[in-house]
Protein backbone atom coordinates (compact mmCIF):
# COMPACT_ATOMS: atom_id res chain seq x y z
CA UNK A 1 -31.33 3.42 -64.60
CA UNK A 2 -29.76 2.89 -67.93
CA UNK A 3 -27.15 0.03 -68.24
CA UNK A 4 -25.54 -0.25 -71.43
CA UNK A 5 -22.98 0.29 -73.35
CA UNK A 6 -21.93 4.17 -74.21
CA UNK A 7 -22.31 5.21 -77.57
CA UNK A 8 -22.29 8.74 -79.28
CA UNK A 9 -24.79 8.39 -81.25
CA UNK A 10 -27.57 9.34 -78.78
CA UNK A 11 -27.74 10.75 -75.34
CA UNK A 12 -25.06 9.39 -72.87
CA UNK A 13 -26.15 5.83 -71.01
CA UNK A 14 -25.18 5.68 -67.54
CA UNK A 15 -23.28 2.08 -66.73
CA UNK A 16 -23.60 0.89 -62.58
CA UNK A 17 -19.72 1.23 -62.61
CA UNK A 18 -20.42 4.60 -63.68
CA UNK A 19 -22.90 5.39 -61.05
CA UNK A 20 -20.69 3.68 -58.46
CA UNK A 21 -18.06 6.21 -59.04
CA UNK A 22 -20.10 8.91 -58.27
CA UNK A 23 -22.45 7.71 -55.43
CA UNK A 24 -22.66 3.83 -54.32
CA UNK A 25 -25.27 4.64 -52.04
CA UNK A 26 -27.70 5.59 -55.75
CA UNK A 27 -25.98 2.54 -57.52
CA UNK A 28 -27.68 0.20 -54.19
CA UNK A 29 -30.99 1.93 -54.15
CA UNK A 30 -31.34 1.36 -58.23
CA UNK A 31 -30.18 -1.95 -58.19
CA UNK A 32 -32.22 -3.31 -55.01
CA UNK A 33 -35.36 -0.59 -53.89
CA UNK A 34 -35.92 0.54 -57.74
CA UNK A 35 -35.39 -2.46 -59.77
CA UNK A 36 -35.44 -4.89 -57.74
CA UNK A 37 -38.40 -3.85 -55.33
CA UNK A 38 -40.13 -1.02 -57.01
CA UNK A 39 -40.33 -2.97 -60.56
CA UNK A 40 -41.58 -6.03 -58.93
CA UNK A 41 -44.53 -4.91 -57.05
CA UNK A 42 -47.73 -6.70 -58.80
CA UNK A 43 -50.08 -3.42 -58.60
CA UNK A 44 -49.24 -2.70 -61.99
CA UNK A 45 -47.87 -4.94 -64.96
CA UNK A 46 -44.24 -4.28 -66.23
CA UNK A 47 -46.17 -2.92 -69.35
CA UNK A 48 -47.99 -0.64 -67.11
CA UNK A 49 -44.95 0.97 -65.73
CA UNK A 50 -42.85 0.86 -68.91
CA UNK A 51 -46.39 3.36 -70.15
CA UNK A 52 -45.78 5.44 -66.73
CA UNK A 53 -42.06 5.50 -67.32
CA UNK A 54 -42.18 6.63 -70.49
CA UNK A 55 -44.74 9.05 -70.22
CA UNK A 56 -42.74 11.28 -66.95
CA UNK A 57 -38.77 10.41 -68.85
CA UNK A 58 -40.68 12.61 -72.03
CA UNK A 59 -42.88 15.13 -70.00
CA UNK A 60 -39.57 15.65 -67.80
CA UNK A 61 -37.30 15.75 -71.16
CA UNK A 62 -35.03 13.17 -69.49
CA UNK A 63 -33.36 11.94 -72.06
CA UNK A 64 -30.37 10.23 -70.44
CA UNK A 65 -32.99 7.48 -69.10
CA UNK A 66 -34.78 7.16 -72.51
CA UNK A 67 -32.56 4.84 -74.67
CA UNK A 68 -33.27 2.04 -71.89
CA UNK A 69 -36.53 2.30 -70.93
CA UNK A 70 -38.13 2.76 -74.42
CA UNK A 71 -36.24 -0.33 -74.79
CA UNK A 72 -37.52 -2.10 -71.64
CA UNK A 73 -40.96 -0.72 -72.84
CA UNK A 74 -40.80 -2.76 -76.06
CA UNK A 75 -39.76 -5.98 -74.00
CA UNK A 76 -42.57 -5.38 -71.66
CA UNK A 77 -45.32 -5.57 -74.12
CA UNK A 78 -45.37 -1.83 -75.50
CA UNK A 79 -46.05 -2.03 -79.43
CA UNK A 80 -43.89 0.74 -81.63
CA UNK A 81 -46.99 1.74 -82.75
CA UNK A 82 -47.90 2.56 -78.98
CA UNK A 83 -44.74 3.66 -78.14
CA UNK A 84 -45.18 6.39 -81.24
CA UNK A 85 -48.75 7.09 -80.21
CA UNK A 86 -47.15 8.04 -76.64
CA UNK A 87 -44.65 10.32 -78.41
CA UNK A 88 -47.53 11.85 -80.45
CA UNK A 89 -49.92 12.49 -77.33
CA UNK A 90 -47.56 14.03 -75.34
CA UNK A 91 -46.68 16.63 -77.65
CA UNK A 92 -49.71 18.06 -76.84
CA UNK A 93 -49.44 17.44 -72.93
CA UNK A 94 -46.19 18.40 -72.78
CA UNK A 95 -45.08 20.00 -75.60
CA UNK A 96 -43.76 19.89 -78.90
CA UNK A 97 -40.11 20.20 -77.65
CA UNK A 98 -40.71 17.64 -75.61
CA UNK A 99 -41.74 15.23 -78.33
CA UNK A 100 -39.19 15.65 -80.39
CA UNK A 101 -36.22 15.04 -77.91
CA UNK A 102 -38.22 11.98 -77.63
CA UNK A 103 -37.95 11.56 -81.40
CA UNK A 104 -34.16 12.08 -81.77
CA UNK A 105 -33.97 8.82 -79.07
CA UNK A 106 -36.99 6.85 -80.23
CA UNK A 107 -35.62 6.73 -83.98
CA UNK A 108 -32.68 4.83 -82.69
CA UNK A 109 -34.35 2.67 -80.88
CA UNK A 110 -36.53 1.66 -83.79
CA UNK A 111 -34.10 1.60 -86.00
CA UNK A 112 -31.82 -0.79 -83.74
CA UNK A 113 -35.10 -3.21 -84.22
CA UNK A 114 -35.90 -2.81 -87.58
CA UNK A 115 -39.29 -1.13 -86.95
CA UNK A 116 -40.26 0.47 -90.12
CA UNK A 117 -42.84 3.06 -90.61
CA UNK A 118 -45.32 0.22 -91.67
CA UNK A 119 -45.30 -0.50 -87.75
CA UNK A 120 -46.49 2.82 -86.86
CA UNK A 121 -49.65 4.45 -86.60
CA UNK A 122 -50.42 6.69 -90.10
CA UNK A 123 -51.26 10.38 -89.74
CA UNK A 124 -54.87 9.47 -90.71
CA UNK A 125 -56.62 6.57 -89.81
CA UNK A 126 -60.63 5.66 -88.79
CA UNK A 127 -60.98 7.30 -85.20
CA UNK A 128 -62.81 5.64 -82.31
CA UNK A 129 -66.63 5.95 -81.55
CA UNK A 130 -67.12 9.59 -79.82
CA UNK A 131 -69.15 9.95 -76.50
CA UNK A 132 -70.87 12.52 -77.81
CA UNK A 133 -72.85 13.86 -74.60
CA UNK A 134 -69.98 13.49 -72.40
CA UNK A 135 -68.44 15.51 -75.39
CA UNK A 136 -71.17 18.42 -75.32
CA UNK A 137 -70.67 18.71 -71.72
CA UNK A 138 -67.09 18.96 -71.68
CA UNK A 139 -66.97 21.30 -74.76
CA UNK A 140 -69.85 23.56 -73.07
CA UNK A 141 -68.37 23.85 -69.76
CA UNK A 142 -65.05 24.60 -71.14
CA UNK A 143 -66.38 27.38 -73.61
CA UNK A 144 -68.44 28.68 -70.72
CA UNK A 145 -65.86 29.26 -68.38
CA UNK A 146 -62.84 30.35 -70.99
CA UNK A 147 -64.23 31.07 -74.33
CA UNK A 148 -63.88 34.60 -74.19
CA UNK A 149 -60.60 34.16 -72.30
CA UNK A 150 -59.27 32.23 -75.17
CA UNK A 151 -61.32 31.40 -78.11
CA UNK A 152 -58.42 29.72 -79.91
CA UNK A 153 -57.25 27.72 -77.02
CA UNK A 154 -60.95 26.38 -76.45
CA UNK A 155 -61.62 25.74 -80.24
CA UNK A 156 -58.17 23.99 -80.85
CA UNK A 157 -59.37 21.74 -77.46
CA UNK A 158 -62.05 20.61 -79.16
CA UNK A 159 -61.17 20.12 -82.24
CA UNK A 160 -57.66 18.97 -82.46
CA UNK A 161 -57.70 16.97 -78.63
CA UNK A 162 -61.14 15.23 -77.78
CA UNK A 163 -62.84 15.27 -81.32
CA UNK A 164 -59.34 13.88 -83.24
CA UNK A 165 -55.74 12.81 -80.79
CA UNK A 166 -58.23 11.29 -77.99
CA UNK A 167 -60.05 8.96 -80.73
CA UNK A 168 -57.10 7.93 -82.30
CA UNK A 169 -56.63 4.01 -82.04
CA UNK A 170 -53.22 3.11 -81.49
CA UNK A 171 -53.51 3.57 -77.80
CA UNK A 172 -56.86 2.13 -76.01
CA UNK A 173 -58.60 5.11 -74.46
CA UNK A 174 -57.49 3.70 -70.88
CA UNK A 175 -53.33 3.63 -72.04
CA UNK A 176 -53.90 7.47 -73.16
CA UNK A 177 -55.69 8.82 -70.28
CA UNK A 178 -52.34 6.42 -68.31
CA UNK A 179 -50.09 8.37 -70.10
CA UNK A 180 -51.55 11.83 -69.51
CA UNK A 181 -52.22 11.22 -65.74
CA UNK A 182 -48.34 10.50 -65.27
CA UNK A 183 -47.07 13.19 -67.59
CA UNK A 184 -49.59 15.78 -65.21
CA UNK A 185 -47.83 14.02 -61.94
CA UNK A 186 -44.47 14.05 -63.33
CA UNK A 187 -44.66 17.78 -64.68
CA UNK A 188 -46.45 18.96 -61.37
CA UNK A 189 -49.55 19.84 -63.61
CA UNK A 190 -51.78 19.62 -60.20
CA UNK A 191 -54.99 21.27 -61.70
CA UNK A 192 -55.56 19.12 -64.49
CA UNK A 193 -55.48 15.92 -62.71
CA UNK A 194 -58.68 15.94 -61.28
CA UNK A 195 -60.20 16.09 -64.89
CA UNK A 196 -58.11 13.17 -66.20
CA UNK A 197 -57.99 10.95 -63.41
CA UNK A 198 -61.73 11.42 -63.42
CA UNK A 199 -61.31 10.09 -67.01
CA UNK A 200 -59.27 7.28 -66.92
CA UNK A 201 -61.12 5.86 -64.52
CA UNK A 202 -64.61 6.10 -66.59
CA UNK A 203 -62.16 4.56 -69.42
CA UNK A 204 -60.64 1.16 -67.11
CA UNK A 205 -58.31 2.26 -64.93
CA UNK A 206 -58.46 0.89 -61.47
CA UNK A 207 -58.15 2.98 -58.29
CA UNK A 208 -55.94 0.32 -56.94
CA UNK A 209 -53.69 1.05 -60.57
CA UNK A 210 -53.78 4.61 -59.91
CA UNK A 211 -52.69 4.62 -56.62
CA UNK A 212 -49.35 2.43 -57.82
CA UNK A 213 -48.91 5.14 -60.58
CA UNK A 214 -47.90 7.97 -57.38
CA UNK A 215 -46.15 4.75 -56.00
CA UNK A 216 -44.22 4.52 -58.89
CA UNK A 217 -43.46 8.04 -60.70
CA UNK A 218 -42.36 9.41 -57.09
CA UNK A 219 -38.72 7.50 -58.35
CA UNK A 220 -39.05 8.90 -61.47
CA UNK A 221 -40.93 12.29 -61.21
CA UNK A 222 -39.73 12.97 -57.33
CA UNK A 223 -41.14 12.51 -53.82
CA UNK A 224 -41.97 16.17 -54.08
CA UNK A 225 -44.35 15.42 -57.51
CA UNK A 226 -45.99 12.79 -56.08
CA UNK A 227 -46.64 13.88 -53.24
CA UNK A 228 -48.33 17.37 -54.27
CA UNK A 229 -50.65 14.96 -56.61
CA UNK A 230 -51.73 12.74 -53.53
CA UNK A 231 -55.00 15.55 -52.08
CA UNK A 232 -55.37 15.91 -55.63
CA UNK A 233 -55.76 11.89 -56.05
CA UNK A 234 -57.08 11.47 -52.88
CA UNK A 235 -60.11 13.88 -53.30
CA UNK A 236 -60.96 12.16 -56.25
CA UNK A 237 -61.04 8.64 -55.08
CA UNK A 238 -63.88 9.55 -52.08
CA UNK A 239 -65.84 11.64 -54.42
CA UNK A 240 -66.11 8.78 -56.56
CA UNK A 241 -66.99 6.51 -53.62
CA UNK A 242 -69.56 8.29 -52.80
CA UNK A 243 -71.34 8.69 -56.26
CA UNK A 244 -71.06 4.38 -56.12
């Protein structure tokens, strides 16, 4: 829900009186099961969800939503930098397009804060430590099964995702694989969830966290979304039980 003041400077913002006018049954269930229930539950930190929020508003291209809840994401803990990082990562999860309609709103908001590009993470910087034999196998079983398919596509994989974006510091390797597991759930990207929920649990997140992700993103991605990721989810939740 975005409550605030209109302005035509950037995508339309929805105020409750406008909502109201057009359906008080959605005005209730934003004010009371979404932000007042939904927001509240303690599964995952307002931070957490801001990151999930963001992450399915850009991989959806939902700009109407943005102006707010980049906002809310910087009052909930999100740094610019991290906020830009998301923007960056996505492009490549959800595509360039989708970045940049991010951009148009996310230049406002920094600029309605006074975040400068000192703030934000440079195009180059010192990358993280590389896993280099979880690396190997990834690369080989990826070049195994599609390198002939696609050389490009596998090359630019390697080289531009896991050996550069995915050791880039401004997000902790847990936030990114966050942000990619909700932009896969919100876009209905079924097959690639089992890879990177896989992930972001080797990188911190908890199952308990990942189950209040499909909790969360079903208000913001659709029942439907969520509920197509939940064998997906689910399958990978007992497999990892029993490797424990």
């Amino acid at each position: 829900m975005t409550v605030a003041k209109k302005s035509n400077a950037r995508p339309s913002m929805l105020t409750y009186e406008d909502v109201r006018s057009v359906s008080p049954a959605l005005e209730h269930y934003t004010k009371v099961p979404l932000l007042g229930g939904l927001w509240k539950r303690p599964e995952l930190s307002p931070r957490d969800r801001s990151v999930v929020t963001v992450a399915a508003l850009i991989a959806r291209i939902q700009t109407i939503e943005m102006p707010f809840h980049f906002a809310l994401a910087l009052n909930n803990g999100v740094k610019p930098s991290e906020l830009s990082e998301i923007i960056t990562h996505l492009a490549f999860y959800s595509g360039w397009a989708n970045a940049m309609s991010a951009v148009a709103v996310a230049k406002d908001t920094f600029h309605e804060r006074g975040i400068g590009i000192d703030q934000l993470p440079p195009a180059k910087e010192k990358l993280l430590p590389l896993n280099e034999e979880a690396e190997r196998q990834r690369a080989a079983q990826v070049s195994g099964n599609f390198g002939v398919t696609s050389p490009g596509l596998v090359e630019n994989t390697t080289d531009l995702l896991f050996l550069d974006l995915w050791l880039r510091p401004a997000l902790a390797p847990r936030d990114r694989s966050l942000v990619t597991v909700s932009a896969l759930i919100a876009a209905g990207q079924m097959a690639q969830i089992t890879y990177h929920l896989g992930r972001a649990v080797d990188n911190g997140l908890t199952q308990a966290q990942a189950s209040e992700v499909l909790t969360h993103i079903a208000f913001y991605a659709g029942w439907p979304n969520a509920f197509s990721a939940l064998p997906v989810v689910k399958d990978v939740f007992e497999k990892r039980q029993k490797q424990s």
